[in-house]
PDB file of N, CA and C in Angstrom:
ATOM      1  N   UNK A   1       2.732 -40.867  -9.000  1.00  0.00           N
ATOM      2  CA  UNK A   1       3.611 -39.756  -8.735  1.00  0.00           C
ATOM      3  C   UNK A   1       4.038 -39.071 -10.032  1.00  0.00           C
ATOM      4  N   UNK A   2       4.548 -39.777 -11.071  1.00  0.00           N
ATOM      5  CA  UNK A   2       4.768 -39.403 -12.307  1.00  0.00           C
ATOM      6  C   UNK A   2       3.179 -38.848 -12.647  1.00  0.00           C
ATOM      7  N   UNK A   3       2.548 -38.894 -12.487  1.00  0.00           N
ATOM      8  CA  UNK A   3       1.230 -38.137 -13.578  1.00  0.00           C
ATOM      9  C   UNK A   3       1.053 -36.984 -12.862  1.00  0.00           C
ATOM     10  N   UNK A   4       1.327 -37.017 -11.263  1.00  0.00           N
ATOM     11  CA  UNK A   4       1.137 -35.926 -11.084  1.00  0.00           C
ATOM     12  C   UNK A   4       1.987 -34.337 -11.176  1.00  0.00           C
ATOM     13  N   UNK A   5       3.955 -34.810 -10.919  1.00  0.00           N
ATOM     14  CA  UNK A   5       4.460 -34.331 -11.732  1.00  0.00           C
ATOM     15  C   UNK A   5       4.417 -33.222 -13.130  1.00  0.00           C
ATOM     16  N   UNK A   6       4.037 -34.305 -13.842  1.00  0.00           N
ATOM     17  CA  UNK A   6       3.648 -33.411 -15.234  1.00  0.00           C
ATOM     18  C   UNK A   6       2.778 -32.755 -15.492  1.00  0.00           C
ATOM     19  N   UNK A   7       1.575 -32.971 -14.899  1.00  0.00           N
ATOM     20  CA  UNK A   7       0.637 -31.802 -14.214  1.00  0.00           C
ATOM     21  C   UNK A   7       0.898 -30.615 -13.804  1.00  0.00           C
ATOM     22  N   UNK A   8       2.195 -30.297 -12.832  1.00  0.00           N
ATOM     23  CA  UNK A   8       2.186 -29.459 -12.064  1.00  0.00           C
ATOM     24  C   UNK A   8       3.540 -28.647 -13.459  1.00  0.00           C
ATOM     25  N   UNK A   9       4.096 -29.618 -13.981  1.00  0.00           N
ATOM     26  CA  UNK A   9       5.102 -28.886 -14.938  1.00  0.00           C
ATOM     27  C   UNK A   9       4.469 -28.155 -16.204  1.00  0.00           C
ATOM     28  N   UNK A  10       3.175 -28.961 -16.180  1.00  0.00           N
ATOM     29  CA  UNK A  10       2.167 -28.209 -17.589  1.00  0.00           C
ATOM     30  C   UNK A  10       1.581 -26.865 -16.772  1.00  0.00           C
ATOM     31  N   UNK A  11       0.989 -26.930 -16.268  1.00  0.00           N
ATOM     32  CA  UNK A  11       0.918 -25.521 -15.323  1.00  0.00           C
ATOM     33  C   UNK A  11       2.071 -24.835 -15.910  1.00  0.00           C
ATOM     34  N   UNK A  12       2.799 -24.847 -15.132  1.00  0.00           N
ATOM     35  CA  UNK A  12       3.998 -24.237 -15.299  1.00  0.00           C
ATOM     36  C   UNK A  12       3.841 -23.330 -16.095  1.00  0.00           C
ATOM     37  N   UNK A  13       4.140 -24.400 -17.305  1.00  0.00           N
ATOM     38  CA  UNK A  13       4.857 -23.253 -18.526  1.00  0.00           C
ATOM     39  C   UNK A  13       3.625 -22.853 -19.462  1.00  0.00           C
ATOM     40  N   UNK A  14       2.144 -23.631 -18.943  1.00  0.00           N
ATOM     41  CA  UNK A  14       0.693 -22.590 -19.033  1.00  0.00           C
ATOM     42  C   UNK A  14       0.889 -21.521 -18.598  1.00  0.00           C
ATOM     43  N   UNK A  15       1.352 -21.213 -17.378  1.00  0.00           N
ATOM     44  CA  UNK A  15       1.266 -19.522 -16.548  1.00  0.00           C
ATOM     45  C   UNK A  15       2.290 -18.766 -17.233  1.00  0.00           C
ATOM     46  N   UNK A  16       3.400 -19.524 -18.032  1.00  0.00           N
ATOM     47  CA  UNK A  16       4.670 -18.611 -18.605  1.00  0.00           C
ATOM     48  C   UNK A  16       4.425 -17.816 -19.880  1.00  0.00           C
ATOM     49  N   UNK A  17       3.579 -18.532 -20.501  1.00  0.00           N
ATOM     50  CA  UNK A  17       2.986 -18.402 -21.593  1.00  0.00           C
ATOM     51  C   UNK A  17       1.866 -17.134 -21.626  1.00  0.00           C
ATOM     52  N   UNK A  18       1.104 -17.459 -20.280  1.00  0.00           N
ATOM     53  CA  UNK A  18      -0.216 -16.378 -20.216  1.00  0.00           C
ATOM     54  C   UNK A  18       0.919 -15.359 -19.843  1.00  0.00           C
ATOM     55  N   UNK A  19       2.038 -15.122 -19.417  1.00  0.00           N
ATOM     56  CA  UNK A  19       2.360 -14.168 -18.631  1.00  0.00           C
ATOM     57  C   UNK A  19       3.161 -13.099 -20.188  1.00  0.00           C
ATOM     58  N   UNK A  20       3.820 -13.968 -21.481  1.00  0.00           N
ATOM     59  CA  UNK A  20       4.353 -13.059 -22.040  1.00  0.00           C
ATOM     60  C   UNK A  20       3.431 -12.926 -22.650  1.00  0.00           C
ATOM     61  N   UNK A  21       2.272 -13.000 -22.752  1.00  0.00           N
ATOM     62  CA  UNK A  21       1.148 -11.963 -23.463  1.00  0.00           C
ATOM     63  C   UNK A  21       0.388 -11.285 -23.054  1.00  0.00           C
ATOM     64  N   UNK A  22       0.662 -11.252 -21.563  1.00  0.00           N
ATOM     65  CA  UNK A  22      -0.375 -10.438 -20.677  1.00  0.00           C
ATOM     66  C   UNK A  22       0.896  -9.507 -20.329  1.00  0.00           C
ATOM     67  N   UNK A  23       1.766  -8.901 -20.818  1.00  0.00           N
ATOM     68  CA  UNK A  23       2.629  -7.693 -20.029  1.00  0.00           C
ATOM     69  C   UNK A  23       2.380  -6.991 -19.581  1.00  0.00           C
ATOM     70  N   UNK A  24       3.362  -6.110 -18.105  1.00  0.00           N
ATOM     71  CA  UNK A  24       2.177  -5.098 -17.906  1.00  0.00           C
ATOM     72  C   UNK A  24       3.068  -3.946 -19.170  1.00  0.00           C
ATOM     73  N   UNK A  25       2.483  -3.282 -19.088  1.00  0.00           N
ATOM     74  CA  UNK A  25       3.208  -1.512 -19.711  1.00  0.00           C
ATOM     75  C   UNK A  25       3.922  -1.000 -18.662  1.00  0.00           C
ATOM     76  N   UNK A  26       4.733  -0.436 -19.099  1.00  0.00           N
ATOM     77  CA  UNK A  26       5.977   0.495 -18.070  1.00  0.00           C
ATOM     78  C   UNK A  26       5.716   1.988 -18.263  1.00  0.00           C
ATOM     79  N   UNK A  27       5.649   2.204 -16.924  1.00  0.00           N
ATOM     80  CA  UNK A  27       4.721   3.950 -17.120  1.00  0.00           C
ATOM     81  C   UNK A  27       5.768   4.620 -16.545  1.00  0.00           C
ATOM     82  N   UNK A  28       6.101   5.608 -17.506  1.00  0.00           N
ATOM     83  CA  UNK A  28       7.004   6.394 -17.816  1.00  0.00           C
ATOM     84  C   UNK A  28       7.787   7.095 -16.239  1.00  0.00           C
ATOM     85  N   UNK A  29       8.395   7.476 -15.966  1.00  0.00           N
ATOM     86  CA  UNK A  29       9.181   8.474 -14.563  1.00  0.00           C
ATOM     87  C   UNK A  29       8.564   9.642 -14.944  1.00  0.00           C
ATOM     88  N   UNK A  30       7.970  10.906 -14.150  1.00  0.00           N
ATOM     89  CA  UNK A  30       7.554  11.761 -13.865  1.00  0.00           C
ATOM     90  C   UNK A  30       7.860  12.398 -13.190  1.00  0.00           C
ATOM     91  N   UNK A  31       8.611  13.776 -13.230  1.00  0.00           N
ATOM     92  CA  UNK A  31       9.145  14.289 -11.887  1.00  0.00           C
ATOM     93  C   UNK A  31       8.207  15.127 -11.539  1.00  0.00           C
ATOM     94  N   UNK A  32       7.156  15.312 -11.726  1.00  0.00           N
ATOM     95  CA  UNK A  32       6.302  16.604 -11.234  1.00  0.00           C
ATOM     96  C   UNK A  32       5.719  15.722 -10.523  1.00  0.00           C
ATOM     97  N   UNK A  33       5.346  14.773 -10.757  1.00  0.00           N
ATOM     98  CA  UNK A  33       4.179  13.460 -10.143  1.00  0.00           C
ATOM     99  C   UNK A  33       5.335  13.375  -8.978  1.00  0.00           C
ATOM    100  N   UNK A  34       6.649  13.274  -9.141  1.00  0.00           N
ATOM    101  CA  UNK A  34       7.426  13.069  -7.662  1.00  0.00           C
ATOM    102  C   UNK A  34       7.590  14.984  -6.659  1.00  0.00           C
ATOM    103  N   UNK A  35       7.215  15.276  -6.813  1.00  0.00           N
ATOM    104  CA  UNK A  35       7.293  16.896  -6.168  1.00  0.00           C
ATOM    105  C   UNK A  35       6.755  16.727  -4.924  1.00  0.00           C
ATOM    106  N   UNK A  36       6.499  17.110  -3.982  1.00  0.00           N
ATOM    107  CA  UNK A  36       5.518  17.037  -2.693  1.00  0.00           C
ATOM    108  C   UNK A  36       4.407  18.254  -2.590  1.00  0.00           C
ATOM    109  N   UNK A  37       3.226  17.618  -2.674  1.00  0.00           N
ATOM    110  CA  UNK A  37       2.234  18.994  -3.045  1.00  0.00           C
ATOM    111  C   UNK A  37       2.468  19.585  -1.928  1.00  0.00           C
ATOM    112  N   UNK A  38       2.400  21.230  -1.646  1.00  0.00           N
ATOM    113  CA  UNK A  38       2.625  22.170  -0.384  1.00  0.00           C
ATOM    114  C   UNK A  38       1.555  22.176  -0.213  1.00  0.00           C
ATOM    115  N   UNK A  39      -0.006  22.351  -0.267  1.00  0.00           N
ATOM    116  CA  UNK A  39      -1.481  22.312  -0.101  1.00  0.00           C
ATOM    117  C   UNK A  39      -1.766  21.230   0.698  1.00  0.00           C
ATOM    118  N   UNK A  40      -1.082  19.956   0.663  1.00  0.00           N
ATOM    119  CA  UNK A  40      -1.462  18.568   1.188  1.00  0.00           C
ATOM    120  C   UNK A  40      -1.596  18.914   2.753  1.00  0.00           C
ATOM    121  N   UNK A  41      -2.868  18.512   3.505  1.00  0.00           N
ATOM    122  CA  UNK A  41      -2.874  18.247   4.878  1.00  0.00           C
ATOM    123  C   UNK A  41      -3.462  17.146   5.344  1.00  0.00           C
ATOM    124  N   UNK A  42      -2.720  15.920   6.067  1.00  0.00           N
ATOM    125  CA  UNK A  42      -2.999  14.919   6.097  1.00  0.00           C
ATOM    126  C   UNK A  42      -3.712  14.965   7.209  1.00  0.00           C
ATOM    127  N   UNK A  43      -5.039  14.466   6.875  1.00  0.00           N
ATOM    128  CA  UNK A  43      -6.666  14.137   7.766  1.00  0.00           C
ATOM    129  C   UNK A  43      -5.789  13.231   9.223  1.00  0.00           C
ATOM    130  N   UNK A  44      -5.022  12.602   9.013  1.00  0.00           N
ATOM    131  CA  UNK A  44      -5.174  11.645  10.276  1.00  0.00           C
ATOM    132  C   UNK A  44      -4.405  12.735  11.310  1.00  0.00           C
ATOM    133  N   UNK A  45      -3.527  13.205  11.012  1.00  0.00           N
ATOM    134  CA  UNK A  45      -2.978  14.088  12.034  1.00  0.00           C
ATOM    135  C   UNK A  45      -4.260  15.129  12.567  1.00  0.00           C
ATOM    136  N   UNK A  46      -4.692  15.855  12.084  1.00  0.00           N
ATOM    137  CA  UNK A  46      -5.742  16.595  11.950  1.00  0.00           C
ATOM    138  C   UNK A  46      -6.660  15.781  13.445  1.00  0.00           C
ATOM    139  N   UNK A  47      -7.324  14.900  12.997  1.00  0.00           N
ATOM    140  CA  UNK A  47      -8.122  14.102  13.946  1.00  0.00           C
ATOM    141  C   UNK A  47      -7.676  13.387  14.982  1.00  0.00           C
ATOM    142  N   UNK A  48      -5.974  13.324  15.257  1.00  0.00           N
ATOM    143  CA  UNK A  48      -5.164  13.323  16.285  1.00  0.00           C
ATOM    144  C   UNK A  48      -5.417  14.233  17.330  1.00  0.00           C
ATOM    145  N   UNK A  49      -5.035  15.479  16.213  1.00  0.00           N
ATOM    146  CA  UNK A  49      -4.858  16.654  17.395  1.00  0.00           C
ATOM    147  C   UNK A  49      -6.325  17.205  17.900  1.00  0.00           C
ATOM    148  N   UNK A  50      -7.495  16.789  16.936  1.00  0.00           N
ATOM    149  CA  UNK A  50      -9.001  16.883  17.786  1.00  0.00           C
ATOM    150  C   UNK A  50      -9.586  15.659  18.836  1.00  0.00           C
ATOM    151  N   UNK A  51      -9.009  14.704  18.716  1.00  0.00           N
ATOM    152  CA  UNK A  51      -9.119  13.463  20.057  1.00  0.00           C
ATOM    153  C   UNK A  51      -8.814  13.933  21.285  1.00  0.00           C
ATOM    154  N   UNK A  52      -7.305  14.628  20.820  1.00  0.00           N
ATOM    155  CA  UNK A  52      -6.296  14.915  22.304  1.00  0.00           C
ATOM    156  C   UNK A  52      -7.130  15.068  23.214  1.00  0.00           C
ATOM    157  N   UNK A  53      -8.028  16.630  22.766  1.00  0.00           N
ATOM    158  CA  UNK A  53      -8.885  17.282  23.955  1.00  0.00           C
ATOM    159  C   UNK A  53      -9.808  16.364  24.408  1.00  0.00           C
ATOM    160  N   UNK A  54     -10.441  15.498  23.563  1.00  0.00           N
ATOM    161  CA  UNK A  54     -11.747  14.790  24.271  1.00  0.00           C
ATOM    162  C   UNK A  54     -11.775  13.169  24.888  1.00  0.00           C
ATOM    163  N   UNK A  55     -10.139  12.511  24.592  1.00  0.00           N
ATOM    164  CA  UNK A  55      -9.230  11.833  25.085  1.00  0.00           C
ATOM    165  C   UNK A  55      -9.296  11.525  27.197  1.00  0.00           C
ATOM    166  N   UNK A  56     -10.016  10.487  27.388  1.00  0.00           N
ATOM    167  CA  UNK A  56      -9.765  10.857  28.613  1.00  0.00           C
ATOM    168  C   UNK A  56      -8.215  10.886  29.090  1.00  0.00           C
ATOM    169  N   UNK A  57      -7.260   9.640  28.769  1.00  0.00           N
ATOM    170  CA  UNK A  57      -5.896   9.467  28.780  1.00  0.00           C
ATOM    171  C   UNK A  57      -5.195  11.008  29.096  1.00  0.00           C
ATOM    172  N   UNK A  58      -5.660  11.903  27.749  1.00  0.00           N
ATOM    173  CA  UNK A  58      -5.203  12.971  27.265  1.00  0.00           C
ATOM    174  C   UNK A  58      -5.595  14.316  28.914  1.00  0.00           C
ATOM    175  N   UNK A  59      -6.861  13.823  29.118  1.00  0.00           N
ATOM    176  CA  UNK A  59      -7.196  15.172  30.526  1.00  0.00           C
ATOM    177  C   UNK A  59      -6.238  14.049  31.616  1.00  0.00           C
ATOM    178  N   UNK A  60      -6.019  12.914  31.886  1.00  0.00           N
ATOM    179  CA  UNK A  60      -5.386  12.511  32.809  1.00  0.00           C
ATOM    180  C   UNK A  60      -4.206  13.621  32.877  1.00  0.00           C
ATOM    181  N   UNK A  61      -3.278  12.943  31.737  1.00  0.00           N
ATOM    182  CA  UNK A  61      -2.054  13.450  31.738  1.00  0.00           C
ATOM    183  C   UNK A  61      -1.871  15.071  32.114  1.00  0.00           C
ATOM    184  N   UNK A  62      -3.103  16.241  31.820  1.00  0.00           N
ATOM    185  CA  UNK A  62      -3.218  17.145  31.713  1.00  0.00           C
ATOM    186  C   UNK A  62      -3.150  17.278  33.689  1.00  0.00           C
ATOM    187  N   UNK A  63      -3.527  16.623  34.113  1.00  0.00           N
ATOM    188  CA  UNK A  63      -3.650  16.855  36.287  1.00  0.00           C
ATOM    189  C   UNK A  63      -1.921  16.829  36.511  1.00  0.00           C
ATOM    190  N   UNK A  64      -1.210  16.097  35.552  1.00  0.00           N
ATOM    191  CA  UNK A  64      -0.103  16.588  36.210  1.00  0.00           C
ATOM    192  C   UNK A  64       0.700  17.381  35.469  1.00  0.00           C
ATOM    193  N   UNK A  65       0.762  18.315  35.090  1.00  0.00           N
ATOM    194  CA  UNK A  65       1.493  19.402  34.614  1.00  0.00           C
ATOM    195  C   UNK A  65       1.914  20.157  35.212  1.00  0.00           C
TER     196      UNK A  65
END
């Protein structure tokens, strides 16, 4: 039990070690990068509203209107 212990504590402070020399970099705040592009049209809606029509669900619902 003891050998295995110290095993798992050498790990340890192996991964602590790889970790302060592997940092990541801190990438800067950007407010233009936060803006919402007005051009953006998101594909999944898009291919929503072209299913509807060919949707059988979609002509069901359409008999009772």
């Amino acid at each position: 039990m003891c050998l295995l212990y110290t095993k798992v504590k050498n790990y340890q402070q192996h991964s602590w070690k790889k970790r302060e020399k592997n940092l990541k970099k801190h990438i800067a705040f950007n407010k233009e990068l936060m803006k919402p592009d007005v051009n953006f049209k998101d594909e999944r809606i898009e291919k929503r509203e072209n299913n509807k029509e060919k949707s059988l669900f979609f002509q069901f619902l359409d008999l009772f209107k």
